[in-house]
C-alpha atoms as a PDB file:
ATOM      1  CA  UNK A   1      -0.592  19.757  -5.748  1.00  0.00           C
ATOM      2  CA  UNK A   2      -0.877  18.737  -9.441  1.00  0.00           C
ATOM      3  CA  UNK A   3      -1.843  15.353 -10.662  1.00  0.00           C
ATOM      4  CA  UNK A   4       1.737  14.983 -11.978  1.00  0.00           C
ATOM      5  CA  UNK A   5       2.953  15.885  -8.602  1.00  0.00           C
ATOM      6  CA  UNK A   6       0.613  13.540  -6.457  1.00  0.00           C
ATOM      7  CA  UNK A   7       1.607  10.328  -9.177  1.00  0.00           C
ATOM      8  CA  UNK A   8       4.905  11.075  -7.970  1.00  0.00           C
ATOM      9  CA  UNK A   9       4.042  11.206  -4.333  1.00  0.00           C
ATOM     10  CA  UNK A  10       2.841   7.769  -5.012  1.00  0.00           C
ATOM     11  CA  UNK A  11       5.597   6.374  -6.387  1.00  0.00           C
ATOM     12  CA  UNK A  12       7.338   7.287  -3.458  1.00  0.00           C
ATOM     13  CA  UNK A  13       5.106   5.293  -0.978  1.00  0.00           C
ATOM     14  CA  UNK A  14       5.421   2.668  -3.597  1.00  0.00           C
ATOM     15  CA  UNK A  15       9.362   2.362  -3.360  1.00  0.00           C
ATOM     16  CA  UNK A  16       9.459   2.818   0.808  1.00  0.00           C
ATOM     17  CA  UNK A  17       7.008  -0.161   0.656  1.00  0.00           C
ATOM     18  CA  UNK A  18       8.735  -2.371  -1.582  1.00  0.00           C
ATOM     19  CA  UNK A  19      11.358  -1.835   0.915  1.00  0.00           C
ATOM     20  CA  UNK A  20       9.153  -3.035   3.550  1.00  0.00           C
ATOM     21  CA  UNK A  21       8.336  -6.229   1.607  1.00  0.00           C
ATOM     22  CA  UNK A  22      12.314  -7.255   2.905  1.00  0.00           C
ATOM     23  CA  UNK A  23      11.544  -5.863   6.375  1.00  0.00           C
ATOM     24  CA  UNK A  24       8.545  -7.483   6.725  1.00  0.00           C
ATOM     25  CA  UNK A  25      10.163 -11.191   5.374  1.00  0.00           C
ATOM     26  CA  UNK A  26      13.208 -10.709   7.840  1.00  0.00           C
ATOM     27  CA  UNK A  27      11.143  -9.582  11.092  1.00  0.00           C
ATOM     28  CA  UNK A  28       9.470 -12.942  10.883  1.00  0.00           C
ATOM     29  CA  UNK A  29      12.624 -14.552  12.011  1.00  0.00           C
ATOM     30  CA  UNK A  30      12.296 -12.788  15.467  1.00  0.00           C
ATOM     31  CA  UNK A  31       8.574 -11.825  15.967  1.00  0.00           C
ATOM     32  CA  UNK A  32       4.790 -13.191  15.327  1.00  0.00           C
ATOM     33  CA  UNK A  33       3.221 -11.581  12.720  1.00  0.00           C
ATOM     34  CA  UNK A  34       0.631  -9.821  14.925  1.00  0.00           C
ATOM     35  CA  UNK A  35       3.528  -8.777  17.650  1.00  0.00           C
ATOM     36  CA  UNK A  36       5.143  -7.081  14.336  1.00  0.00           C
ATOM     37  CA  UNK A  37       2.006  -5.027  13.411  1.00  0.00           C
ATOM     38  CA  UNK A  38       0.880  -3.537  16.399  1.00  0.00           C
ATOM     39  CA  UNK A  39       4.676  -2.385  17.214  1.00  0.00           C
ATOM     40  CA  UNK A  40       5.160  -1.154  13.906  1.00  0.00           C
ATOM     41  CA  UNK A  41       1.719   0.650  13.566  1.00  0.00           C
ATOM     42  CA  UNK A  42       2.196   2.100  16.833  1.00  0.00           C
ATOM     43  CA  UNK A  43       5.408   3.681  16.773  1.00  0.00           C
ATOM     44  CA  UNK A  44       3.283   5.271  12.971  1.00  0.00           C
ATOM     45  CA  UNK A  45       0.812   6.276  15.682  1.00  0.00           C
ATOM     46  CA  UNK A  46       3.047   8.442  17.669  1.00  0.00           C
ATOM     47  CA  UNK A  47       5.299   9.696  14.551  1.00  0.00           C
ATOM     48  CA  UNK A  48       1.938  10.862  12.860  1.00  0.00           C
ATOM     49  CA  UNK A  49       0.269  12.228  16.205  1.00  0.00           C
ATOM     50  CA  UNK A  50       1.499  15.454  16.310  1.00  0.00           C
ATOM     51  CA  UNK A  51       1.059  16.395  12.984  1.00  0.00           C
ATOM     52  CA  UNK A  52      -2.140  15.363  13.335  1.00  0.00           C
ATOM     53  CA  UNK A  53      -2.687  17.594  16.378  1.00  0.00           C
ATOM     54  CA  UNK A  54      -1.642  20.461  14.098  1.00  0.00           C
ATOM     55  CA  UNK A  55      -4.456  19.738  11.506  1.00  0.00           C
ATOM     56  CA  UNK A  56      -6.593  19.685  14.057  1.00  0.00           C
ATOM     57  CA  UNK A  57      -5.798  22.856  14.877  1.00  0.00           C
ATOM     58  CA  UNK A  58      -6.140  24.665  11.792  1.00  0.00           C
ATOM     59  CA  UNK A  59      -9.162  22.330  10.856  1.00  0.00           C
ATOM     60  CA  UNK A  60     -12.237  24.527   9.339  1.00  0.00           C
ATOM     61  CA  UNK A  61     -14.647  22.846  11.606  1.00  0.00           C
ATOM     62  CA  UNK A  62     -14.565  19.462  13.889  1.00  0.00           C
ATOM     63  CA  UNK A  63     -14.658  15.735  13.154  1.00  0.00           C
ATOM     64  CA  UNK A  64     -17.975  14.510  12.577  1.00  0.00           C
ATOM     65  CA  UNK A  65     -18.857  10.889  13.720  1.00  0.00           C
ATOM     66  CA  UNK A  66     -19.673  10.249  10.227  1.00  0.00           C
ATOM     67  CA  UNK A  67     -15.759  11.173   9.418  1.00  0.00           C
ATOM     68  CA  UNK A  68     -14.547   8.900  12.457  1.00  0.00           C
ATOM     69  CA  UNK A  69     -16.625   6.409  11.437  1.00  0.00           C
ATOM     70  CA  UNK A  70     -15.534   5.955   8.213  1.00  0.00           C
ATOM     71  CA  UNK A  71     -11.674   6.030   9.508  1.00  0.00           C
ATOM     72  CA  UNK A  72     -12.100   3.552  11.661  1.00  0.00           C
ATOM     73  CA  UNK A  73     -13.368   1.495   8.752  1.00  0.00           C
ATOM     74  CA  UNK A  74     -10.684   2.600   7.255  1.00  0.00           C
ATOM     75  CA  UNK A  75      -8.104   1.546   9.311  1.00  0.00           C
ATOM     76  CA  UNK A  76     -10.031  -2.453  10.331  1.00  0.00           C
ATOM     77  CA  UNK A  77     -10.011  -2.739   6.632  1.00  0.00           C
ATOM     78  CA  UNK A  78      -6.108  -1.916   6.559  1.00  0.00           C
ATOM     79  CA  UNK A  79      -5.700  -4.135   9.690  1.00  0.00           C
ATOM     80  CA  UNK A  80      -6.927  -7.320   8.229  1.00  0.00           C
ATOM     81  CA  UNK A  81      -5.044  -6.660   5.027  1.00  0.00           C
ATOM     82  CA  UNK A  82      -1.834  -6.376   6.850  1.00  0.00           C
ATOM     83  CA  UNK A  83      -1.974  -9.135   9.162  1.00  0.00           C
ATOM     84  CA  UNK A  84      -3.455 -11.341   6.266  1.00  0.00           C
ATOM     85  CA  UNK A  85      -0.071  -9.856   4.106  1.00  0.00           C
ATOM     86  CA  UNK A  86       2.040 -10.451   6.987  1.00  0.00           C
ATOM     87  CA  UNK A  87       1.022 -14.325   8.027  1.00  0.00           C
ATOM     88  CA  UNK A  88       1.398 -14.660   3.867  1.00  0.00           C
ATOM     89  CA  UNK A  89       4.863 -13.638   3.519  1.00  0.00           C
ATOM     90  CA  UNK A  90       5.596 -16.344   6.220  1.00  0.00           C
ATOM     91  CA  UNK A  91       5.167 -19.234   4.094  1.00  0.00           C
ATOM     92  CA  UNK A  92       5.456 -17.197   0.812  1.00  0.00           C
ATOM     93  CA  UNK A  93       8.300 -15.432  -0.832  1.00  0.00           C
ATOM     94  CA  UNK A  94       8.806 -11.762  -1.136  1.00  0.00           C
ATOM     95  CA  UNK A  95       8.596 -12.398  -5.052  1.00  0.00           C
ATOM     96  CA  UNK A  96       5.350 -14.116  -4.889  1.00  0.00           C
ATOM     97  CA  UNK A  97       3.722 -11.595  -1.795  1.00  0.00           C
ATOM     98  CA  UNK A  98       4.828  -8.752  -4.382  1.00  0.00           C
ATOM     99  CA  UNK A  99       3.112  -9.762  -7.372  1.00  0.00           C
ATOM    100  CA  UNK A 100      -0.054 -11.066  -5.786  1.00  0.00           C
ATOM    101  CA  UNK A 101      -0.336  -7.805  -3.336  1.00  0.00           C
ATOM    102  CA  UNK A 102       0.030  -6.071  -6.732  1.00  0.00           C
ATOM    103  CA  UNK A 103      -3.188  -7.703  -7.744  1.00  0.00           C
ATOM    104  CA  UNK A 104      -5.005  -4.435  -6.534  1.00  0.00           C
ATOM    105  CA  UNK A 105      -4.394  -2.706  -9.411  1.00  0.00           C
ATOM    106  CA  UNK A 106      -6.520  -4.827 -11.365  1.00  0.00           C
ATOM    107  CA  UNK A 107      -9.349  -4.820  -8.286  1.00  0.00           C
ATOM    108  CA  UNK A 108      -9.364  -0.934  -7.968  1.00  0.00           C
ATOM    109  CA  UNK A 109     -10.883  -0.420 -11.453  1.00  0.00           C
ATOM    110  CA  UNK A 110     -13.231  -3.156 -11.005  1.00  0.00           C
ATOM    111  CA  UNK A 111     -14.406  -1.847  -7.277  1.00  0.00           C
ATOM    112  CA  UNK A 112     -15.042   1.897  -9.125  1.00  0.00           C
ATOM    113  CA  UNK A 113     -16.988   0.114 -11.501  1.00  0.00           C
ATOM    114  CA  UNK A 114     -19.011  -2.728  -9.883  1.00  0.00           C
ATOM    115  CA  UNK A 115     -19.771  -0.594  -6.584  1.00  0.00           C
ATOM    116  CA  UNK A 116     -19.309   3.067  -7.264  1.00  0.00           C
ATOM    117  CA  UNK A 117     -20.613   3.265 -10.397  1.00  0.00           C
ATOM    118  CA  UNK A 118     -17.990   5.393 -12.015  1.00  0.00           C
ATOM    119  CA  UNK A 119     -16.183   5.106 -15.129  1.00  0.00           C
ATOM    120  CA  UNK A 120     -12.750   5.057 -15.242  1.00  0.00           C
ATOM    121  CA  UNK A 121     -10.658   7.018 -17.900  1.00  0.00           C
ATOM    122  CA  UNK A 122     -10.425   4.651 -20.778  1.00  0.00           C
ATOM    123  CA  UNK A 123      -6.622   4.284 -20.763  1.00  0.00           C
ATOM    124  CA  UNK A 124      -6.526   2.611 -16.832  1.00  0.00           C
ATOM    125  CA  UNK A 125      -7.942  -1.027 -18.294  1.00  0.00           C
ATOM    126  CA  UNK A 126      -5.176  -1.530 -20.649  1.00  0.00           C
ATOM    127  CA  UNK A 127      -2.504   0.093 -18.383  1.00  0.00           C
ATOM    128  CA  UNK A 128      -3.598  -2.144 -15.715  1.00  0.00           C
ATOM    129  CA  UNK A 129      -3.337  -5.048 -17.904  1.00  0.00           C
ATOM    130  CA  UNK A 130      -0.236  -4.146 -18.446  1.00  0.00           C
ATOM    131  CA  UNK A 131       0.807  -3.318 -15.217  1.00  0.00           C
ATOM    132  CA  UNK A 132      -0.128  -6.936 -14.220  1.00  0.00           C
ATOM    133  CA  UNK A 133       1.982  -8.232 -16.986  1.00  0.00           C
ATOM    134  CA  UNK A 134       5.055  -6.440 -15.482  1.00  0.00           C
ATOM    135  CA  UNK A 135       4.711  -7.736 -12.517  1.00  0.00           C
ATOM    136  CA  UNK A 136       4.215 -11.037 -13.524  1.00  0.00           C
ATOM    137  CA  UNK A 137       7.228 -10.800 -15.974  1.00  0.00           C
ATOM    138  CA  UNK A 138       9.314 -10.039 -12.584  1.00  0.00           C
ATOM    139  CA  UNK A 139       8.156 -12.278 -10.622  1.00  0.00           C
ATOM    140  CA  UNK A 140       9.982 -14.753 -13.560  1.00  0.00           C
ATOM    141  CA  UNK A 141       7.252 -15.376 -16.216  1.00  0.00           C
ATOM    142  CA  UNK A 142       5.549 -17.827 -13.417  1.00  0.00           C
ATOM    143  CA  UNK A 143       4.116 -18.407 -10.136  1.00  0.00           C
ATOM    144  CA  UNK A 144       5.038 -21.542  -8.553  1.00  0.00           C
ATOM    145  CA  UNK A 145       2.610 -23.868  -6.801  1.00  0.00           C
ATOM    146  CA  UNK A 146      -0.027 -21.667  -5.024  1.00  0.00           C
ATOM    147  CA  UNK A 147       0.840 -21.698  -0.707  1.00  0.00           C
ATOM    148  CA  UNK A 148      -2.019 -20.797   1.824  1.00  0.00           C
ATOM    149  CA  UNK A 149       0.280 -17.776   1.920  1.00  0.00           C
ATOM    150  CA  UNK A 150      -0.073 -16.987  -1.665  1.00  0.00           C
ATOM    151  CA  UNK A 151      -3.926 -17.395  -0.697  1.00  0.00           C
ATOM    152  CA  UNK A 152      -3.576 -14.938   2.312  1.00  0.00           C
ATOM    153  CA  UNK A 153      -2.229 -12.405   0.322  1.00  0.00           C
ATOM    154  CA  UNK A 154      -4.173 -12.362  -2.685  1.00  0.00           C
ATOM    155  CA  UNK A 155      -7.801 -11.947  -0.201  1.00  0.00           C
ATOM    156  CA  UNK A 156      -5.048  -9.205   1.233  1.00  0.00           C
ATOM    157  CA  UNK A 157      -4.962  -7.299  -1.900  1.00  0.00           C
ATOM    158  CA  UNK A 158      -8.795  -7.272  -2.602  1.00  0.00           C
ATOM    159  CA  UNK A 159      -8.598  -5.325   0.918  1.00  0.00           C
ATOM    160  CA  UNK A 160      -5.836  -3.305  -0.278  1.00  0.00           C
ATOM    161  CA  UNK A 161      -8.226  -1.914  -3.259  1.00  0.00           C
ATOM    162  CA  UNK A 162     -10.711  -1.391  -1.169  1.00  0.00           C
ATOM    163  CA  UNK A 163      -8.580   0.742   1.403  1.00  0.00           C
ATOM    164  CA  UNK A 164      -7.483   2.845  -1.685  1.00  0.00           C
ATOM    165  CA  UNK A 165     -11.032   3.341  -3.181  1.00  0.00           C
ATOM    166  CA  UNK A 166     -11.915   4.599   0.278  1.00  0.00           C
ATOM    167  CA  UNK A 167      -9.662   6.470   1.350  1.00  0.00           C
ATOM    168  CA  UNK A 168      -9.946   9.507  -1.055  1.00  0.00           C
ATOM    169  CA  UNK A 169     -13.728   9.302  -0.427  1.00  0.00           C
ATOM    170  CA  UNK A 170     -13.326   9.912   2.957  1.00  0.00           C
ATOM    171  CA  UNK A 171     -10.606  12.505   2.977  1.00  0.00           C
ATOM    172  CA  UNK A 172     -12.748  14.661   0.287  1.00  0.00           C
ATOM    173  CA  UNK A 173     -15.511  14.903   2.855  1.00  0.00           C
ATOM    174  CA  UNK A 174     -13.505  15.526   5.584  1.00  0.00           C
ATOM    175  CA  UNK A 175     -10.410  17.288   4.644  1.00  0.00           C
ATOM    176  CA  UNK A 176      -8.146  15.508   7.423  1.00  0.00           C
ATOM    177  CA  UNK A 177      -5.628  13.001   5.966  1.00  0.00           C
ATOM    178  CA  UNK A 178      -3.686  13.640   8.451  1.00  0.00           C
ATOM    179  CA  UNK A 179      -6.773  12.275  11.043  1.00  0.00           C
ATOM    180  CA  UNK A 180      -7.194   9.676   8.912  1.00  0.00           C
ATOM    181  CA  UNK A 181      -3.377   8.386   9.166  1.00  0.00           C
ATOM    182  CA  UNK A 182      -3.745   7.919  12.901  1.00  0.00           C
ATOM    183  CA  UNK A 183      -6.692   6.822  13.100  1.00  0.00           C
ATOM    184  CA  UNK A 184      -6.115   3.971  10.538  1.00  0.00           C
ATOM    185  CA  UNK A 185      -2.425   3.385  12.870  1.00  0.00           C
ATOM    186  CA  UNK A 186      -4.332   3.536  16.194  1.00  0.00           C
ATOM    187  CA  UNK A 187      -6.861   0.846  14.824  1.00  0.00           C
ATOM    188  CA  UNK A 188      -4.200  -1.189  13.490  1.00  0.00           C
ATOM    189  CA  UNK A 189      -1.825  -1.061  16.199  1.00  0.00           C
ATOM    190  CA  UNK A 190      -4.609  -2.116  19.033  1.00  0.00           C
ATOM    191  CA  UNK A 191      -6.005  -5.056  16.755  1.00  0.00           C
ATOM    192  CA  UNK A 192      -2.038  -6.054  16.185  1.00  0.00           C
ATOM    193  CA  UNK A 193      -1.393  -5.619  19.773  1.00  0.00           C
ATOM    194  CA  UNK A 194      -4.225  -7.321  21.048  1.00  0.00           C
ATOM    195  CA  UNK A 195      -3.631 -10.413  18.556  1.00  0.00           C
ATOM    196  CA  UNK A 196      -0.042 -10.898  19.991  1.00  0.00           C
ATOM    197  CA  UNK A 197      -1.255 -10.246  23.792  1.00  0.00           C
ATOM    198  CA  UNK A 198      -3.128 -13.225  22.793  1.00  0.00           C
ATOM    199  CA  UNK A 199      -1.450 -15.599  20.339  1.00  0.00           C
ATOM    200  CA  UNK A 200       1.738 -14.653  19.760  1.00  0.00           C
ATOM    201  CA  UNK A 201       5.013 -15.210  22.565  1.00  0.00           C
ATOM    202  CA  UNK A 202       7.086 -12.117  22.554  1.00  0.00           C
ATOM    203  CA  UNK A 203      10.323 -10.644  24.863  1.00  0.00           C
ATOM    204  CA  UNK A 204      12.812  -8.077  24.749  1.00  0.00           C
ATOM    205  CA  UNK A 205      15.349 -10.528  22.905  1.00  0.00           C
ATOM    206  CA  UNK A 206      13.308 -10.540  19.718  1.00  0.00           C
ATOM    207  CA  UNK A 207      12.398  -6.986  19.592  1.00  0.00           C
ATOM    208  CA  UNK A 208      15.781  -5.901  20.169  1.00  0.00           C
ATOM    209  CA  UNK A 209      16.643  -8.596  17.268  1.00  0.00           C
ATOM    210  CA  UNK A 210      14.164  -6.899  14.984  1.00  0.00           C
ATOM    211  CA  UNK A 211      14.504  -3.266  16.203  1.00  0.00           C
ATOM    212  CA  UNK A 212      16.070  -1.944  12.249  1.00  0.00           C
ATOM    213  CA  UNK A 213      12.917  -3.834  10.841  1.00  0.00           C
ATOM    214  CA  UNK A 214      10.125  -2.213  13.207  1.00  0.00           C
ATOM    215  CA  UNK A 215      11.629   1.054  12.871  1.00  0.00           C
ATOM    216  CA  UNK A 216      11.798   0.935   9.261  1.00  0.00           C
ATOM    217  CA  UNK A 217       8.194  -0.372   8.874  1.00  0.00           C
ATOM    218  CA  UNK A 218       6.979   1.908  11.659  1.00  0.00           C
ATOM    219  CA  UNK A 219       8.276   5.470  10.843  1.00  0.00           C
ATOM    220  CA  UNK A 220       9.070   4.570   6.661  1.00  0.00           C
ATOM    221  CA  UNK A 221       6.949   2.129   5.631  1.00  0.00           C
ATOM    222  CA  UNK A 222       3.829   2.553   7.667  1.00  0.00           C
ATOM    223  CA  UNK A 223       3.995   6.284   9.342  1.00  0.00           C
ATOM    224  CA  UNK A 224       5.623   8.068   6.008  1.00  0.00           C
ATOM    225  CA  UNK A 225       4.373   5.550   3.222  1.00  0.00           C
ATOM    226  CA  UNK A 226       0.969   5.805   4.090  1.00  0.00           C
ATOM    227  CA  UNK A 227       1.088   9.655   4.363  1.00  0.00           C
ATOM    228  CA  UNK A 228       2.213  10.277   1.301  1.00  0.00           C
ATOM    229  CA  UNK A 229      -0.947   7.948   0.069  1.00  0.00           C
ATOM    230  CA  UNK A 230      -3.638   9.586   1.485  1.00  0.00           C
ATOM    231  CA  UNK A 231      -1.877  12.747   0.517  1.00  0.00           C
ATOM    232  CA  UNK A 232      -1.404  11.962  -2.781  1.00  0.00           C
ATOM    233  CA  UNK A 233      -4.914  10.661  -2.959  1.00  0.00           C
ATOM    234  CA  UNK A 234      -6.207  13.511  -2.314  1.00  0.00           C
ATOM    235  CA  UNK A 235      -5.374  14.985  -5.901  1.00  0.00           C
ATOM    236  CA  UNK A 236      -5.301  12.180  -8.496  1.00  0.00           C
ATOM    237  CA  UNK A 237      -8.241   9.110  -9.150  1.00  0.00           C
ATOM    238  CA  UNK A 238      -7.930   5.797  -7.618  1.00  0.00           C
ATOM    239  CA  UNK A 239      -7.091   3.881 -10.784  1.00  0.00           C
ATOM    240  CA  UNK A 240      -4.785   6.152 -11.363  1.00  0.00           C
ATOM    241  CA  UNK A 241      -3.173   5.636  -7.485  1.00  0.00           C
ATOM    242  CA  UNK A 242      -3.181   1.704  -7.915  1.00  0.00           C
ATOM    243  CA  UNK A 243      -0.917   2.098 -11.272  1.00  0.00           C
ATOM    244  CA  UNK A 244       1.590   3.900  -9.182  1.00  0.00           C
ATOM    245  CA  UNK A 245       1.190   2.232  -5.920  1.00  0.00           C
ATOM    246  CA  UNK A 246       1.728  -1.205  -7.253  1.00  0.00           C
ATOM    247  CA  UNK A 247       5.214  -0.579  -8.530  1.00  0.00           C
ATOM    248  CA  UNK A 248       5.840  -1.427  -5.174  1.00  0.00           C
ATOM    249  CA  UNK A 249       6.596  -5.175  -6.160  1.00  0.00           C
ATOM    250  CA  UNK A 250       9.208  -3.426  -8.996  1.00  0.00           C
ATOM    251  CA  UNK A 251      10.822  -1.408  -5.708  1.00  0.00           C
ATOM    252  CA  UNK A 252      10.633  -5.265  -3.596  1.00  0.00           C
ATOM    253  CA  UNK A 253      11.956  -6.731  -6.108  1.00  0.00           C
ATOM    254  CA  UNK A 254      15.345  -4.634  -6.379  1.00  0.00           C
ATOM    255  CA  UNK A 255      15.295  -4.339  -2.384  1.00  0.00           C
ATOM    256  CA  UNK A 256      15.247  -7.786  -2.643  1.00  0.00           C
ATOM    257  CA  UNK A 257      18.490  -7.981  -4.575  1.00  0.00           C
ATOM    258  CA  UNK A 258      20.249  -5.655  -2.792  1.00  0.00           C
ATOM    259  CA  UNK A 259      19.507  -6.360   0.405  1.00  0.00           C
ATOM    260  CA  UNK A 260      18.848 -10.222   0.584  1.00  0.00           C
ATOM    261  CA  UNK A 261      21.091 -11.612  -2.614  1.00  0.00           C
ATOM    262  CA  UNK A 262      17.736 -12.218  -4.868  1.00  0.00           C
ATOM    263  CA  UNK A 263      18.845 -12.836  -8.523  1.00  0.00           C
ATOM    264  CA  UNK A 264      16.289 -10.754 -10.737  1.00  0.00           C
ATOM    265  CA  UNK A 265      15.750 -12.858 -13.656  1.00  0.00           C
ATOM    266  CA  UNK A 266      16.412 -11.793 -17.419  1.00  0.00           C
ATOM    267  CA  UNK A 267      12.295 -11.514 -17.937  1.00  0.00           C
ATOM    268  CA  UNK A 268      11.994  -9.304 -14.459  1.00  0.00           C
ATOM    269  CA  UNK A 269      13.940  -6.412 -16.964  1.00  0.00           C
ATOM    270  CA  UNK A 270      11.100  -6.638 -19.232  1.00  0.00           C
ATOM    271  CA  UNK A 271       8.610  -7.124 -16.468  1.00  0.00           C
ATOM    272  CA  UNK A 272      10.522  -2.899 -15.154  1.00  0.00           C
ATOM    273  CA  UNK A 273       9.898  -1.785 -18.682  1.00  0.00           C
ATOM    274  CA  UNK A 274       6.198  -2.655 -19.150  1.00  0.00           C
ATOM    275  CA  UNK A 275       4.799  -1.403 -15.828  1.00  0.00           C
ATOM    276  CA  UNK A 276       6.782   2.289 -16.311  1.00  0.00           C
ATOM    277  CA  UNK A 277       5.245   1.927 -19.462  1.00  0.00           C
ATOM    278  CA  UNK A 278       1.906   1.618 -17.890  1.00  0.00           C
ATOM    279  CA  UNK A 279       2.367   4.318 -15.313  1.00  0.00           C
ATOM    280  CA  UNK A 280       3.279   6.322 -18.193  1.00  0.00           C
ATOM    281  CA  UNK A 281       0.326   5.858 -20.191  1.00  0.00           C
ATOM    282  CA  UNK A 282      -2.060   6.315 -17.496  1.00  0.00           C
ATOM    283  CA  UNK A 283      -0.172   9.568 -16.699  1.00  0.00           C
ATOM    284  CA  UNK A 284       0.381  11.419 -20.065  1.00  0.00           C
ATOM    285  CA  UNK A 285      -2.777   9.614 -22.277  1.00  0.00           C
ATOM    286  CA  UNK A 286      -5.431  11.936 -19.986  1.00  0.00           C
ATOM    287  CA  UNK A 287      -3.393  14.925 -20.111  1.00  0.00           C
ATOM    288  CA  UNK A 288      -3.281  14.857 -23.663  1.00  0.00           C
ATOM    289  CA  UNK A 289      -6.686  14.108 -24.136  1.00  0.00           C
ATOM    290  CA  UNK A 290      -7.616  17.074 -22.402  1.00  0.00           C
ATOM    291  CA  UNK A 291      -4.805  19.256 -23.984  1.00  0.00           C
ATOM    292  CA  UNK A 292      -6.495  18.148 -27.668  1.00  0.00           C
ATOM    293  CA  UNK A 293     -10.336  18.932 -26.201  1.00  0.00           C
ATOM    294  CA  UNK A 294      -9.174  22.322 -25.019  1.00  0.00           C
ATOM    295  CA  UNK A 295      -7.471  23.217 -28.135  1.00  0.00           C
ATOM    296  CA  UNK A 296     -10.641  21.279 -30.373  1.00  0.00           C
END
């Protein structure tokens, strides 16, 4: 897969989970948040399972328990970033969870730098500025008065970057993304299920009340979405994944009108413009970088 082809891949997870932002928001009205996760991330579980199996089989050697190690880390670190995203968006709106989630884009660069010690291509610190910017712009120019939702989800997205930092690490040393995807589901649905066995009231009114929602964050949003990340991972840098993945809160947003009657403000056009721009930039600045060395 190219790096043009894997940005795209992205973008694709990107727009199935901006759907999931309206998913997410309307499941609330039926079922806890930790009910929610560990029915959604199991039925992802079972979807990705046999694919899995396949891998497996045509694996160049076994699992290590380094490898399973670092998935399950993998997957608690995904697990505490959804159920701190999904308590959020109960007292926040989908506008506000978009934006702030979207502050990963911003942490991702700052993770490779502070932790990893590697250097970014030049071109991802202005394109995520600007990719902030957009976001902002569609969120209306402004934030309203900070929620312990809001709060929740911004610790969410810190979680979020480092999920996406790791992830290619692990799948370059293992060569199972496919392993990794259940794994991370597995350890998500348990620690959702075992939340809601424990918190969270549940029956077979409110599933069945929520059914279109679960499915939809099970098999698109969780099972396919997160795929087509660690897929996609696999072939372009994690700066580069954030700027694509965080169009997500352009994709909420216009789920949002669609689907729930939200009015996209005048600025939210200008907010589209500027994060393409970005995703742009960070995609055709590198390639003609190297295009200009090559020819030098």
């Amino acid at each position: 897969m190219s790096r043009i082809q894997a940005n795209l891949v992205l973008l694709l997870a990107a727009a199935i989970w901006g759907g999931g932002f309206v998913a997410q928001s309307s499941a609330m009205d039926m079922l806890g948040p930790n009910w929610f996760n560990g029915i959604r991330f199991g039925l992802a579980f079972l979807a990705v399972l046999p694919f899995a199996w396949r891998e497996a089989q045509n694996a160049d050697r076994p699992l290590t328990s380094g490898d399973v190690t670092a998935f399950v880390v993998i997957g608690a670190v995904l697990f505490v970033a959804q159920t701190l995203q999904q308590f959020g968006i109960k007292t926040t709106t989908v506008t506000n969870a978009s934006f702030l989630t979207g502050l990963y884009v911003v942490f991702v660069p700052a993770i490779a730098v502070l932790i990893l010690r590697r250097r970014p291509h030049w071109i991802v610190w202005p394109a995520a500025v600007l990719t902030l910017l957009g976001i902002l712009l569609l969120s209306g120019g402004s934030l309203s008065g900070l929620t312990d939702g809001d709060l929740l989800v911004m610790v969410c997205a810190v979680l979020f970057a480092i999920q996406i930092t790791l992830t290619p690490i692990a799948v370059g040393k293992s060569d199972r993304p496919l392993a990794l995807a259940t794994l991370q589901f597995g350890v998500c649905a348990l620690g959702g299920t075992l939340g809601g066995a424990a918190l969270e009231p549940i029956t077979a009114d409110a599933i069945a009340g929520s059914l279109t929602e679960i499915l939809y964050a099970g098999l698109l949003s969780s099972g396919l979405a997160f795929v087509l990340q660690i897929v996609g991972q696999r072939y372009t840098t994690a700066p580069q994944a954030a700027i694509f993945l965080s169009s997500e809160a352009l994709f909420g947003a216009l789920f949002g009108a669609i689907l729930m009657g939200d009015s996209l403000p005048a600025i939210g056009y200008a907010g589209c413009a500027i994060m393409f721009a970005a995703m742009l930039m960070v995609e055709l600045v590198p390639e003609l970088t190297r295009r200009r060395m090559a020819t030098a």
